[in-house]
PDBML (XML) file of the C-alpha atoms, coordinates in Angstrom:
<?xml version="1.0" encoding="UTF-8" ?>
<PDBx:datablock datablockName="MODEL"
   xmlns:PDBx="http://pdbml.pdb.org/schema/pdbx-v50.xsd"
   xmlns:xsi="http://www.w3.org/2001/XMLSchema-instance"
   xsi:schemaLocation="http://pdbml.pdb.org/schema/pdbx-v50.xsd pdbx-v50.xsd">
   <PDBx:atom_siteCategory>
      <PDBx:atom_site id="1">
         <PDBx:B_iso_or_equiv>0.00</PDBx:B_iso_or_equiv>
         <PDBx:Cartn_x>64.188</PDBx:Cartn_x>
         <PDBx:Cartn_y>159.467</PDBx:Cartn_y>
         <PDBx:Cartn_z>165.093</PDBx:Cartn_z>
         <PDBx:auth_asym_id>A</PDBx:auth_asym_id>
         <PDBx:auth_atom_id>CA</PDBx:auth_atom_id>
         <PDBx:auth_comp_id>UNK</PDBx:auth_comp_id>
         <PDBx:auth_seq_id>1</PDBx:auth_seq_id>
         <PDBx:group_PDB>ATOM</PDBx:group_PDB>
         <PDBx:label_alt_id xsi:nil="true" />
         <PDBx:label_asym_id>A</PDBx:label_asym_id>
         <PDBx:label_atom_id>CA</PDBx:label_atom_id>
         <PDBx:label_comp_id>UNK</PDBx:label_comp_id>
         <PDBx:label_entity_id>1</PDBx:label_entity_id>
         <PDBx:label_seq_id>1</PDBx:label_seq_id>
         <PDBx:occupancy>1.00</PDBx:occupancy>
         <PDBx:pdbx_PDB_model_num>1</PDBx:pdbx_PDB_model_num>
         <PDBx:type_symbol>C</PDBx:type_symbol>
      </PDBx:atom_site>
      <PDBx:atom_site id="2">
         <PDBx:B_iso_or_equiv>0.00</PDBx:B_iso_or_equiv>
         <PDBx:Cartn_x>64.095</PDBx:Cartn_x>
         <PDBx:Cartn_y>159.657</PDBx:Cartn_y>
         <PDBx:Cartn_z>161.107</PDBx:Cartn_z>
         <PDBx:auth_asym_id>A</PDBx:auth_asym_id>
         <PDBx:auth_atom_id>CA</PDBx:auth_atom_id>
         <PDBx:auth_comp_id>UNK</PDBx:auth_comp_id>
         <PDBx:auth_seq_id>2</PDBx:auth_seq_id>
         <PDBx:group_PDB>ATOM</PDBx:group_PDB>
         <PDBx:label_alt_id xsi:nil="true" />
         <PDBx:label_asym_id>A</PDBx:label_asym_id>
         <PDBx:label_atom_id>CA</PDBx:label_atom_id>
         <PDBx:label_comp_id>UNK</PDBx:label_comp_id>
         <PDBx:label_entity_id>1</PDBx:label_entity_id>
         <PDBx:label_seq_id>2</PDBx:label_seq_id>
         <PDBx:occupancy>1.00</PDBx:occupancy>
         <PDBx:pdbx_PDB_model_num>1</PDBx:pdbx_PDB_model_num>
         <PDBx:type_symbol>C</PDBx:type_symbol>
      </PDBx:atom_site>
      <PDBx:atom_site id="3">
         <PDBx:B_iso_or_equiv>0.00</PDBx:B_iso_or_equiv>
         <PDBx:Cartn_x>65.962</PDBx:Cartn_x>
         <PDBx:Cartn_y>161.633</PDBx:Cartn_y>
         <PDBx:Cartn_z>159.299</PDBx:Cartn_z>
         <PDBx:auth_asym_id>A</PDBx:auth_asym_id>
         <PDBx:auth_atom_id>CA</PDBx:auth_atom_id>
         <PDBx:auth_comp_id>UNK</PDBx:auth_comp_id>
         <PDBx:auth_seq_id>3</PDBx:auth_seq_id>
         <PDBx:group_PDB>ATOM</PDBx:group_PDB>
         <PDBx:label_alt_id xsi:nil="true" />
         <PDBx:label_asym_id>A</PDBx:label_asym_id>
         <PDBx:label_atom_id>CA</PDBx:label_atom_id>
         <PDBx:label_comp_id>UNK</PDBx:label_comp_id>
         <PDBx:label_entity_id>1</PDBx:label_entity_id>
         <PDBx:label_seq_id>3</PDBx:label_seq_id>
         <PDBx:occupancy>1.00</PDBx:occupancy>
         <PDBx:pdbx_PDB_model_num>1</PDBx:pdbx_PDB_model_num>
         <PDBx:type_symbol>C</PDBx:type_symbol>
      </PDBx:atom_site>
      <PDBx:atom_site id="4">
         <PDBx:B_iso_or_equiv>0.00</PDBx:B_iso_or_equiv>
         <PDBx:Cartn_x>66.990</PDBx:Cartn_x>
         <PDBx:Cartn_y>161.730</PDBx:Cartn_y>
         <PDBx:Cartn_z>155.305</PDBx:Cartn_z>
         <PDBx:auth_asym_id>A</PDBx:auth_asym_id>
         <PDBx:auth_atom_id>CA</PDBx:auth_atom_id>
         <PDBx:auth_comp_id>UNK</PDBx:auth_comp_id>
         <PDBx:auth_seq_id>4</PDBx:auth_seq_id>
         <PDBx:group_PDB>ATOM</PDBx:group_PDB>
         <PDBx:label_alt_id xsi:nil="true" />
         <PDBx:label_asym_id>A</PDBx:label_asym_id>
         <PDBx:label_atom_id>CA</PDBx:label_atom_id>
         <PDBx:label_comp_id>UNK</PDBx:label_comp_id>
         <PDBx:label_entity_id>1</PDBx:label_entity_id>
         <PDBx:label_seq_id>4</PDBx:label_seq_id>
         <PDBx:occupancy>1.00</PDBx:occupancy>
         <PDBx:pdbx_PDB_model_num>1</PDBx:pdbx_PDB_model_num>
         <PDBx:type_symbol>C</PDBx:type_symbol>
      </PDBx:atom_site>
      <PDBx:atom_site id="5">
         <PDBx:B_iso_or_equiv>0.00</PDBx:B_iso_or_equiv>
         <PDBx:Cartn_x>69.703</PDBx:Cartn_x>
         <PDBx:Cartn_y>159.708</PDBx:Cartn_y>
         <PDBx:Cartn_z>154.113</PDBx:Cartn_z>
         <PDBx:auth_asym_id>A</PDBx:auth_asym_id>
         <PDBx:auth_atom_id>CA</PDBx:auth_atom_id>
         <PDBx:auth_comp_id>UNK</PDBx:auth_comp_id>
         <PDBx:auth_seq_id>5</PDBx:auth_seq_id>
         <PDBx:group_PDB>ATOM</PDBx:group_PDB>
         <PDBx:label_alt_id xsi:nil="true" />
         <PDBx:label_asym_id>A</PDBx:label_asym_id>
         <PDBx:label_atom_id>CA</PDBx:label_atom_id>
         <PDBx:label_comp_id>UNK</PDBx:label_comp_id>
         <PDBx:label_entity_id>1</PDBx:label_entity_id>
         <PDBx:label_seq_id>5</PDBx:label_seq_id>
         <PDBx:occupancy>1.00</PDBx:occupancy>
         <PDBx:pdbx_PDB_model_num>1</PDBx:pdbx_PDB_model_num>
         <PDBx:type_symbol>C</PDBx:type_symbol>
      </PDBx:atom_site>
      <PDBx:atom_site id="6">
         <PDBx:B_iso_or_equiv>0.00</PDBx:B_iso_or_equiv>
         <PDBx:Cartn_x>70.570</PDBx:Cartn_x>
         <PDBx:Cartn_y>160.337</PDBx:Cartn_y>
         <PDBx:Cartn_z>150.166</PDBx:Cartn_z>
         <PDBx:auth_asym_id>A</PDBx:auth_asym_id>
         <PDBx:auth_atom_id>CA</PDBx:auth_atom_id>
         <PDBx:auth_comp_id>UNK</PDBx:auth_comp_id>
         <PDBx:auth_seq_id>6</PDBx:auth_seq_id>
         <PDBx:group_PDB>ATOM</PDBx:group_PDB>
         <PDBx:label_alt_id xsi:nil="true" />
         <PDBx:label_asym_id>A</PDBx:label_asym_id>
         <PDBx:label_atom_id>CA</PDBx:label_atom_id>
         <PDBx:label_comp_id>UNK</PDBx:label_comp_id>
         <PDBx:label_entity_id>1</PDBx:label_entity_id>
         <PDBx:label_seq_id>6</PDBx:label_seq_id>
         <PDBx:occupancy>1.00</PDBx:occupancy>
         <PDBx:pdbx_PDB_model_num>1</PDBx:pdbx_PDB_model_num>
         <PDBx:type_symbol>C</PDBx:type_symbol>
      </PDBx:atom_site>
      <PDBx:atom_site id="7">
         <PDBx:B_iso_or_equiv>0.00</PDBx:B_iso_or_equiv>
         <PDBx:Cartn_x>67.353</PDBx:Cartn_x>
         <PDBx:Cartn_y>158.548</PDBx:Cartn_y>
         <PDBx:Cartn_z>148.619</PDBx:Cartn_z>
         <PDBx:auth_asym_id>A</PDBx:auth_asym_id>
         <PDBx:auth_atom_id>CA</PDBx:auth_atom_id>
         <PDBx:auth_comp_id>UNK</PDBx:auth_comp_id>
         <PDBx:auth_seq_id>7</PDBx:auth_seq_id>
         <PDBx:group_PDB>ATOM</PDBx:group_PDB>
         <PDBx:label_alt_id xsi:nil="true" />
         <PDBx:label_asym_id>A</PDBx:label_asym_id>
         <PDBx:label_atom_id>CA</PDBx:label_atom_id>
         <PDBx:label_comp_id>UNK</PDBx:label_comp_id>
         <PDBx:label_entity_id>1</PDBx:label_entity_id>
         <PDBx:label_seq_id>7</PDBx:label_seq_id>
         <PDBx:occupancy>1.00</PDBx:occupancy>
         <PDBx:pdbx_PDB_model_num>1</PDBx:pdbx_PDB_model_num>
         <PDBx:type_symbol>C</PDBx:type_symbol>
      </PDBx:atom_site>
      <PDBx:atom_site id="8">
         <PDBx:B_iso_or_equiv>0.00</PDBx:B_iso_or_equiv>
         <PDBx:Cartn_x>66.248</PDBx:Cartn_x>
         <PDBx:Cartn_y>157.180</PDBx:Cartn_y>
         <PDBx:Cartn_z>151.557</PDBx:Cartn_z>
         <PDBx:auth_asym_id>A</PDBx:auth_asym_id>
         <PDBx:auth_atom_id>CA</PDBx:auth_atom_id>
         <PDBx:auth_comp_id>UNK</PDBx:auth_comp_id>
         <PDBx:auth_seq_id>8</PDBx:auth_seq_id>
         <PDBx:group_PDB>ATOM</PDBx:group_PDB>
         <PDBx:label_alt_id xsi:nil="true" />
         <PDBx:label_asym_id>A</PDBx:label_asym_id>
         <PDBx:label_atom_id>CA</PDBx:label_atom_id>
         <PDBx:label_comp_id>UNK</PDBx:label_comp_id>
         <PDBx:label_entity_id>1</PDBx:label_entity_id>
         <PDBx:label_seq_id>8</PDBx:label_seq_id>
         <PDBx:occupancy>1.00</PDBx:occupancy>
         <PDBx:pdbx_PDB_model_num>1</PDBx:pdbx_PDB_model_num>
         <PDBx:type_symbol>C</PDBx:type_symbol>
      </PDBx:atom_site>
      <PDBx:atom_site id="9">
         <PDBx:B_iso_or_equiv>0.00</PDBx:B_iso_or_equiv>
         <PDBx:Cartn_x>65.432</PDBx:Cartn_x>
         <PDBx:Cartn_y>157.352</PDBx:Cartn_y>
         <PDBx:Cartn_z>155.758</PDBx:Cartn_z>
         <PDBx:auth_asym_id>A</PDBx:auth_asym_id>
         <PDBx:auth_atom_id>CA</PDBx:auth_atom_id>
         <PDBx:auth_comp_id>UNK</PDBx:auth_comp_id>
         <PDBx:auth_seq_id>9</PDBx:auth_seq_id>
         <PDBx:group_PDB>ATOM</PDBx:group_PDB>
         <PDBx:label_alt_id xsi:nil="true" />
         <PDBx:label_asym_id>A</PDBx:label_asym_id>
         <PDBx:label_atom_id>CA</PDBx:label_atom_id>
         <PDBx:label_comp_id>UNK</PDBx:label_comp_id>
         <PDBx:label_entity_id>1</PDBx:label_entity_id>
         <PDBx:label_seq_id>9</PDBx:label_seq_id>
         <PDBx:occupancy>1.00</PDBx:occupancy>
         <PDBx:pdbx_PDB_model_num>1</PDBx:pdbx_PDB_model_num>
         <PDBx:type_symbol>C</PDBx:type_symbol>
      </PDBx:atom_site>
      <PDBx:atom_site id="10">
         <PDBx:B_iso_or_equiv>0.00</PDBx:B_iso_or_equiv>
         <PDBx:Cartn_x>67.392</PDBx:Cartn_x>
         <PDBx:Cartn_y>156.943</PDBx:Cartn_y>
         <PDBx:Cartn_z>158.310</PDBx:Cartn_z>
         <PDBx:auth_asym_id>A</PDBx:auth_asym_id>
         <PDBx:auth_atom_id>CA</PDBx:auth_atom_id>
         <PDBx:auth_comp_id>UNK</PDBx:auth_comp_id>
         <PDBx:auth_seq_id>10</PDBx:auth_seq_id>
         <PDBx:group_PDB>ATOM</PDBx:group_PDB>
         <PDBx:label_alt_id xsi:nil="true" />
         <PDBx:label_asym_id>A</PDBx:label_asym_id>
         <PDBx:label_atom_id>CA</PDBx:label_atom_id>
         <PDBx:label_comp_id>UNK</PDBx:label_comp_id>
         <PDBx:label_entity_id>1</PDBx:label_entity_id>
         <PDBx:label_seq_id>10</PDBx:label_seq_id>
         <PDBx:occupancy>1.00</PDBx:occupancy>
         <PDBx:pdbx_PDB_model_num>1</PDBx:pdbx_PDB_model_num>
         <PDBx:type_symbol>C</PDBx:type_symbol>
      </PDBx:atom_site>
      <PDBx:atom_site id="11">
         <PDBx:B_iso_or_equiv>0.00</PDBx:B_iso_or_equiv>
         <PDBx:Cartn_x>65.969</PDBx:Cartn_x>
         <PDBx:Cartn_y>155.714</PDBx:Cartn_y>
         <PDBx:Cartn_z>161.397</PDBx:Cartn_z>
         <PDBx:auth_asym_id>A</PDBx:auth_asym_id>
         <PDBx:auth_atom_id>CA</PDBx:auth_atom_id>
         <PDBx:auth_comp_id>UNK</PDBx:auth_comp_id>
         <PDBx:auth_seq_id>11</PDBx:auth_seq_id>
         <PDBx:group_PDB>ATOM</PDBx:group_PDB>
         <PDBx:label_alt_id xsi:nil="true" />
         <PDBx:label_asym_id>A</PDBx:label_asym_id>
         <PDBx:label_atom_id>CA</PDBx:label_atom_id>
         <PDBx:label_comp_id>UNK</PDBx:label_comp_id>
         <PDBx:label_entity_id>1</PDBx:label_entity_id>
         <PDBx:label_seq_id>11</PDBx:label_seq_id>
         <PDBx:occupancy>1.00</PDBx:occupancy>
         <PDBx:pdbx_PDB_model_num>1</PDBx:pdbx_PDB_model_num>
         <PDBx:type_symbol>C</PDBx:type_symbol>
      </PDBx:atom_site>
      <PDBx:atom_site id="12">
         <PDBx:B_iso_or_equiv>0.00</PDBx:B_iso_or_equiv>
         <PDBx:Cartn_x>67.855</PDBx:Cartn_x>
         <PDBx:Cartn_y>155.576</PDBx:Cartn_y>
         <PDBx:Cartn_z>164.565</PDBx:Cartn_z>
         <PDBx:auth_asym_id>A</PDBx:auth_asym_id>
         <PDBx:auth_atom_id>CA</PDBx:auth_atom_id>
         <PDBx:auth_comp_id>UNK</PDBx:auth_comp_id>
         <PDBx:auth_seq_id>12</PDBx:auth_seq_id>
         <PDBx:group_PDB>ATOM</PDBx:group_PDB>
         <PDBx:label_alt_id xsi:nil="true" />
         <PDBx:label_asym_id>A</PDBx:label_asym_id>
         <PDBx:label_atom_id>CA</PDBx:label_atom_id>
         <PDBx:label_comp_id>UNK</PDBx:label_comp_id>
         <PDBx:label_entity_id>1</PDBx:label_entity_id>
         <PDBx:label_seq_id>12</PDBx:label_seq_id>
         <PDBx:occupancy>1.00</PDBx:occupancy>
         <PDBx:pdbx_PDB_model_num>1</PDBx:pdbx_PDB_model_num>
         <PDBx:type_symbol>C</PDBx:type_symbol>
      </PDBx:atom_site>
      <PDBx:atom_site id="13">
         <PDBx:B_iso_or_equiv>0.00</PDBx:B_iso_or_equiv>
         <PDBx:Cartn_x>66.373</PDBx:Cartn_x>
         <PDBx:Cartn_y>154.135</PDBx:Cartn_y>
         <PDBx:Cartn_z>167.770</PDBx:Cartn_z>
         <PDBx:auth_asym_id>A</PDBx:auth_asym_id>
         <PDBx:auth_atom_id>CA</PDBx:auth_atom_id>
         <PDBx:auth_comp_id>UNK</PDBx:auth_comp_id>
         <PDBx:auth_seq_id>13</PDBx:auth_seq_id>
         <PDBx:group_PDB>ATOM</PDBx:group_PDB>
         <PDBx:label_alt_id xsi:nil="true" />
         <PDBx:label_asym_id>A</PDBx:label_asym_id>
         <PDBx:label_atom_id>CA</PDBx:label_atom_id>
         <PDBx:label_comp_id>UNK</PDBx:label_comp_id>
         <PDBx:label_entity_id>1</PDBx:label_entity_id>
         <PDBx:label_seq_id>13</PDBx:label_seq_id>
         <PDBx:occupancy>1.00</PDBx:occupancy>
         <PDBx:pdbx_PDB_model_num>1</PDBx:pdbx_PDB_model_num>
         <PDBx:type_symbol>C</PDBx:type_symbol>
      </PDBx:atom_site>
      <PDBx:atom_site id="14">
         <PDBx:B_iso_or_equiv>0.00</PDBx:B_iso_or_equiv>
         <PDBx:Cartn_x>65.792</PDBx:Cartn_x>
         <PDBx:Cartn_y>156.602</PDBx:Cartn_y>
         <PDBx:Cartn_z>170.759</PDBx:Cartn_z>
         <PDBx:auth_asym_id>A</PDBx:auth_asym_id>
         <PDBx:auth_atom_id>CA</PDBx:auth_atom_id>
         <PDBx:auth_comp_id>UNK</PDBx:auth_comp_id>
         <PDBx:auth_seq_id>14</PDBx:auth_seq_id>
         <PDBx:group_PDB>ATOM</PDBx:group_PDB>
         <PDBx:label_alt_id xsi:nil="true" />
         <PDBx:label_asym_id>A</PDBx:label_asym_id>
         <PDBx:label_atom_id>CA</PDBx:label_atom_id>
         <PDBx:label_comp_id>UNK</PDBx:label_comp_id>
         <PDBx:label_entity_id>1</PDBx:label_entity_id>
         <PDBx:label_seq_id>14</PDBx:label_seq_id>
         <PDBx:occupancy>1.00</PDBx:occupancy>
         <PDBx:pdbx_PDB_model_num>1</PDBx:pdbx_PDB_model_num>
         <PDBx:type_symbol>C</PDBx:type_symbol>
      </PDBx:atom_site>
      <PDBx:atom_site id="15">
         <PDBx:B_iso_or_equiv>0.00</PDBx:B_iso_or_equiv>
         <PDBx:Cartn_x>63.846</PDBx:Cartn_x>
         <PDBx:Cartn_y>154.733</PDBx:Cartn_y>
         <PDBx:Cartn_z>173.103</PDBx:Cartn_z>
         <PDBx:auth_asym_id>A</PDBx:auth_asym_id>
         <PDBx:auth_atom_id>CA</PDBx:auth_atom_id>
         <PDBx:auth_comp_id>UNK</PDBx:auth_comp_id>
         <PDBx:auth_seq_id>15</PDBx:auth_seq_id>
         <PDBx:group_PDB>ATOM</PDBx:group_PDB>
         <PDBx:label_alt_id xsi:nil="true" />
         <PDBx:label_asym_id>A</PDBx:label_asym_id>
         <PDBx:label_atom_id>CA</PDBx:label_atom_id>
         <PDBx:label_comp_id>UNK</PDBx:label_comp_id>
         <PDBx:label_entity_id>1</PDBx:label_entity_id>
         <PDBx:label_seq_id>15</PDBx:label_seq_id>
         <PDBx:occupancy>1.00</PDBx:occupancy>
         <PDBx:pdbx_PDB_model_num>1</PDBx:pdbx_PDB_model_num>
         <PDBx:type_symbol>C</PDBx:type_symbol>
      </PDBx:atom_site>
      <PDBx:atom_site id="16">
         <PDBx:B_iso_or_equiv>0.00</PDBx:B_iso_or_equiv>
         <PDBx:Cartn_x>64.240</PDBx:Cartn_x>
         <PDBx:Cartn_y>151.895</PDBx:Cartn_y>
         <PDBx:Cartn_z>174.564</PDBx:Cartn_z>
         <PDBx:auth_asym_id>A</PDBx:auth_asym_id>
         <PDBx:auth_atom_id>CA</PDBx:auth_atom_id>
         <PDBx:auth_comp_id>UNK</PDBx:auth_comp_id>
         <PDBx:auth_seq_id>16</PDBx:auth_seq_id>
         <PDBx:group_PDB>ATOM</PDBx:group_PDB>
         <PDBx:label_alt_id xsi:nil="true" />
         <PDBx:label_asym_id>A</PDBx:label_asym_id>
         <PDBx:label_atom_id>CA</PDBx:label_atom_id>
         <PDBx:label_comp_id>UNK</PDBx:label_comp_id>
         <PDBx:label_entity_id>1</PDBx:label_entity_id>
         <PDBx:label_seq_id>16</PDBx:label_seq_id>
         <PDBx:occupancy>1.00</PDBx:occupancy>
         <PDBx:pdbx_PDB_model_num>1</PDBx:pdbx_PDB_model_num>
         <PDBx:type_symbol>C</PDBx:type_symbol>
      </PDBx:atom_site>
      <PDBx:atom_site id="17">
         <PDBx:B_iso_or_equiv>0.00</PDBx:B_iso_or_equiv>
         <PDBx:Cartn_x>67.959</PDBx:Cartn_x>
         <PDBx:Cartn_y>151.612</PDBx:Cartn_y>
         <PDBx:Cartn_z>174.985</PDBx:Cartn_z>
         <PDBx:auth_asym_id>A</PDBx:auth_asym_id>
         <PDBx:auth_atom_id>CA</PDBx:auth_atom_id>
         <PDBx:auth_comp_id>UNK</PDBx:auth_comp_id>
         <PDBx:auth_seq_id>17</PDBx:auth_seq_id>
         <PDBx:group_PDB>ATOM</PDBx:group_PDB>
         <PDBx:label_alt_id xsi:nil="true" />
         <PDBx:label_asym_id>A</PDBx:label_asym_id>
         <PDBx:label_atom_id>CA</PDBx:label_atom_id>
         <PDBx:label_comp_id>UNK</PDBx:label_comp_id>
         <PDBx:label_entity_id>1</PDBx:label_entity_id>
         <PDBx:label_seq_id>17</PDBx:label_seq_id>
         <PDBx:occupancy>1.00</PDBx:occupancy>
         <PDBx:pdbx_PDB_model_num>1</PDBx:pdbx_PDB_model_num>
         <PDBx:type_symbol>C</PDBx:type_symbol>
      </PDBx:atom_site>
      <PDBx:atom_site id="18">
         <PDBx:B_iso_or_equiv>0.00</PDBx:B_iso_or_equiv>
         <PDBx:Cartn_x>69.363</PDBx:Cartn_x>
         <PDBx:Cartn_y>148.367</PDBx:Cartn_y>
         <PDBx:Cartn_z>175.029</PDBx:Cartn_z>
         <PDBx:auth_asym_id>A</PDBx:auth_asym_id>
         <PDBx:auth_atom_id>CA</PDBx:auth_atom_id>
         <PDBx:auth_comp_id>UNK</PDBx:auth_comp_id>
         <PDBx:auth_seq_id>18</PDBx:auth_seq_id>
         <PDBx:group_PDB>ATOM</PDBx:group_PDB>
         <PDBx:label_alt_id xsi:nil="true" />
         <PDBx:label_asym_id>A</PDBx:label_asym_id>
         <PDBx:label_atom_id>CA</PDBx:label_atom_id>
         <PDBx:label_comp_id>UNK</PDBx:label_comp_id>
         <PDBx:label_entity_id>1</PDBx:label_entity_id>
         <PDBx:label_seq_id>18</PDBx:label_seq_id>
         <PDBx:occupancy>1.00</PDBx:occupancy>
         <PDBx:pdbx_PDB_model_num>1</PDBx:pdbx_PDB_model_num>
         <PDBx:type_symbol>C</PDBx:type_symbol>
      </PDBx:atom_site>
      <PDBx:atom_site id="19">
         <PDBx:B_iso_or_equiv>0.00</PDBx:B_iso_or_equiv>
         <PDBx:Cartn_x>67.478</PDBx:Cartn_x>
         <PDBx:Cartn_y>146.666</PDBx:Cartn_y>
         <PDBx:Cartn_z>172.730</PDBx:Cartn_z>
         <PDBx:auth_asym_id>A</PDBx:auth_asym_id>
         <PDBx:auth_atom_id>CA</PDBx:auth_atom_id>
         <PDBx:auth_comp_id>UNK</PDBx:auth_comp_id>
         <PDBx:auth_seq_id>19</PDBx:auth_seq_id>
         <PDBx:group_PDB>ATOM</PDBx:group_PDB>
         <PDBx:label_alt_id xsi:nil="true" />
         <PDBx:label_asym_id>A</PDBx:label_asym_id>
         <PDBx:label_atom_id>CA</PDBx:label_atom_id>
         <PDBx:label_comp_id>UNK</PDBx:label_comp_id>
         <PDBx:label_entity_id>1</PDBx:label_entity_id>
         <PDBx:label_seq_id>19</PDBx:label_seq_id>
         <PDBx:occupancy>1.00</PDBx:occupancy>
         <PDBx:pdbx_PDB_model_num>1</PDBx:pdbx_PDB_model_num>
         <PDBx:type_symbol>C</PDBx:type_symbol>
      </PDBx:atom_site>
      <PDBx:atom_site id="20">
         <PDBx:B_iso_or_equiv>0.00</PDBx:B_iso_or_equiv>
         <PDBx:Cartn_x>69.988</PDBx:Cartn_x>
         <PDBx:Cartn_y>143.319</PDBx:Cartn_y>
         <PDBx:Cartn_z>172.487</PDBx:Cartn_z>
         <PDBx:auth_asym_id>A</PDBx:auth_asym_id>
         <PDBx:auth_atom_id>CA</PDBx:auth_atom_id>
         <PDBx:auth_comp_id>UNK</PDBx:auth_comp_id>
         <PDBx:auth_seq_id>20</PDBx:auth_seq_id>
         <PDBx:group_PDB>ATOM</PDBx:group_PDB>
         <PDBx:label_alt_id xsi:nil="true" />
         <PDBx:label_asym_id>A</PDBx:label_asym_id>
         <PDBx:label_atom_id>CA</PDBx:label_atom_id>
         <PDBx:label_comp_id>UNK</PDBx:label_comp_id>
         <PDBx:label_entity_id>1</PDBx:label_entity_id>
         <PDBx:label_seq_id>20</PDBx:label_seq_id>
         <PDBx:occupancy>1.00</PDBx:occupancy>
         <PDBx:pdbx_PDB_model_num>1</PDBx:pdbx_PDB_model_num>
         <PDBx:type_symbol>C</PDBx:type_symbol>
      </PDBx:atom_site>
      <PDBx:atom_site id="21">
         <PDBx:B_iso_or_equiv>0.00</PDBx:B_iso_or_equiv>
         <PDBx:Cartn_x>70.468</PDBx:Cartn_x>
         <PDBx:Cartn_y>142.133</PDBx:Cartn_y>
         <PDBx:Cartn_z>168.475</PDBx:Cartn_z>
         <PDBx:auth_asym_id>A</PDBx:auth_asym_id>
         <PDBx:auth_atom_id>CA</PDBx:auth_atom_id>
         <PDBx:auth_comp_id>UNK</PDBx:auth_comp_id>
         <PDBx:auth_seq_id>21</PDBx:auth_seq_id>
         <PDBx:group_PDB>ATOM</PDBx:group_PDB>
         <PDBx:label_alt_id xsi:nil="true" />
         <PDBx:label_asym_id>A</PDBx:label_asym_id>
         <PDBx:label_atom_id>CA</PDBx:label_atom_id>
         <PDBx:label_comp_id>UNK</PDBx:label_comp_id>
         <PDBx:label_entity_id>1</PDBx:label_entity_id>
         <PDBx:label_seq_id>21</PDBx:label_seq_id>
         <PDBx:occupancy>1.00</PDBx:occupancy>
         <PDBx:pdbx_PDB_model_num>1</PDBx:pdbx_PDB_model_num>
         <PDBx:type_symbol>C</PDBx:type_symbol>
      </PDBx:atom_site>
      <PDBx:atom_site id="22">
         <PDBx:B_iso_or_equiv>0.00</PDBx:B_iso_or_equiv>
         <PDBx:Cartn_x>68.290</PDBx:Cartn_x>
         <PDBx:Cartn_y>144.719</PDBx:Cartn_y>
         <PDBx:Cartn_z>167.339</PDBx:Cartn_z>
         <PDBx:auth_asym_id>A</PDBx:auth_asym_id>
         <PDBx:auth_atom_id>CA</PDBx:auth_atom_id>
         <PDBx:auth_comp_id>UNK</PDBx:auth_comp_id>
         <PDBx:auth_seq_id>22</PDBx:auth_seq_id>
         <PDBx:group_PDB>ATOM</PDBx:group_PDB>
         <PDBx:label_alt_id xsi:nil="true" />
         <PDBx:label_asym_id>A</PDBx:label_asym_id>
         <PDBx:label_atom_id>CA</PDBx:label_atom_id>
         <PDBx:label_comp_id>UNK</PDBx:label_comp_id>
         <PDBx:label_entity_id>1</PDBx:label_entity_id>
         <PDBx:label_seq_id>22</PDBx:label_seq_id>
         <PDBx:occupancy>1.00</PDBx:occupancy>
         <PDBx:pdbx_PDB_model_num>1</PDBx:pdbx_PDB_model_num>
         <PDBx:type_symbol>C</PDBx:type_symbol>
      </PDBx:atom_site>
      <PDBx:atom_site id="23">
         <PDBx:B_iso_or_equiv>0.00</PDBx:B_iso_or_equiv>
         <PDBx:Cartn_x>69.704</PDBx:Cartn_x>
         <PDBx:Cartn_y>147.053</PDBx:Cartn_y>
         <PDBx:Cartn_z>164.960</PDBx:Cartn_z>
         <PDBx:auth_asym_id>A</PDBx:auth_asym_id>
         <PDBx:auth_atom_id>CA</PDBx:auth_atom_id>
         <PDBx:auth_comp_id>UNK</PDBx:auth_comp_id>
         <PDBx:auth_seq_id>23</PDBx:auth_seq_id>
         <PDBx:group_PDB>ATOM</PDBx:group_PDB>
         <PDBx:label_alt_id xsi:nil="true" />
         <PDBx:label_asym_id>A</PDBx:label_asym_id>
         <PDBx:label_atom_id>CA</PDBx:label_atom_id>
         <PDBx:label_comp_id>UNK</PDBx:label_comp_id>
         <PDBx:label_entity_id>1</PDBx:label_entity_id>
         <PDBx:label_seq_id>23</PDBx:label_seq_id>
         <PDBx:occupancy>1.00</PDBx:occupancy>
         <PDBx:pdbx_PDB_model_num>1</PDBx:pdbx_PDB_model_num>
         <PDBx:type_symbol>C</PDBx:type_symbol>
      </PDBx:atom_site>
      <PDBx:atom_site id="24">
         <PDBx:B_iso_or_equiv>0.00</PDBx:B_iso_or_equiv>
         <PDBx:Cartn_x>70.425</PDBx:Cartn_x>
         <PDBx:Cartn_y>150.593</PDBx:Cartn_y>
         <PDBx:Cartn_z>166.716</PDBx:Cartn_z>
         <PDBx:auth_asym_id>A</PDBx:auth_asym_id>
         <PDBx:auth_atom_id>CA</PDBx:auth_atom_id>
         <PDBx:auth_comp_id>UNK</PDBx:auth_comp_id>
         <PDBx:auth_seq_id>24</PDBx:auth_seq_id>
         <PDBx:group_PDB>ATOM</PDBx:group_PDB>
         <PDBx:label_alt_id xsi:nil="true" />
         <PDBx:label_asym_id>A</PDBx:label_asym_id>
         <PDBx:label_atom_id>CA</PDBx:label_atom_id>
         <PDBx:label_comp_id>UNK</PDBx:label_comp_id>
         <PDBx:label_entity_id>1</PDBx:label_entity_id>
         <PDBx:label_seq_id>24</PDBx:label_seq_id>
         <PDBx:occupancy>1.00</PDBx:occupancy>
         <PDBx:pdbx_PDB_model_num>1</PDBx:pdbx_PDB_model_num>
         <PDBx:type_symbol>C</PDBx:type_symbol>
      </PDBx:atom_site>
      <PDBx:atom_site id="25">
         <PDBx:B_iso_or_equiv>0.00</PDBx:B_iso_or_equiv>
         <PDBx:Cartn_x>69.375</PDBx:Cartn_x>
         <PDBx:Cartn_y>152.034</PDBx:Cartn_y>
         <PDBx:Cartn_z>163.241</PDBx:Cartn_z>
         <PDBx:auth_asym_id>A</PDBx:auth_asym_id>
         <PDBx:auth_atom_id>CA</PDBx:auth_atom_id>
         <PDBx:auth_comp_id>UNK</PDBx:auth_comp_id>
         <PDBx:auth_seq_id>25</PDBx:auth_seq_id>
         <PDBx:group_PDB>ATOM</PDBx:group_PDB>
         <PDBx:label_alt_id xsi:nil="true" />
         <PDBx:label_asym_id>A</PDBx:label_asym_id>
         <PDBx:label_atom_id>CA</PDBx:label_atom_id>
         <PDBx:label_comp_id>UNK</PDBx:label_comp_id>
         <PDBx:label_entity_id>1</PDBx:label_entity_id>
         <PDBx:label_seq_id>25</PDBx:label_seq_id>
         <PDBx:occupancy>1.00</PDBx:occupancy>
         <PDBx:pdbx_PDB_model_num>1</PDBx:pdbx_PDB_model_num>
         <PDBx:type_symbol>C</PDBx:type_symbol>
      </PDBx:atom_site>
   </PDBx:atom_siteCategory>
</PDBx:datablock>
């Protein structure tokens, strides 16, 4: 899911959950 985030994008991951290390956004 994106979304804006001042001068930038914010992502945030919807699927798969429970991705270990990886970043959740």
């Amino acid at each position: 899911a994106l979304r804006p985030a001042g001068s930038g994008v914010r992502v945030e991951v919807v699927a798969p959950l429970g991705l270990g290390t990886a970043p959740a956004s």
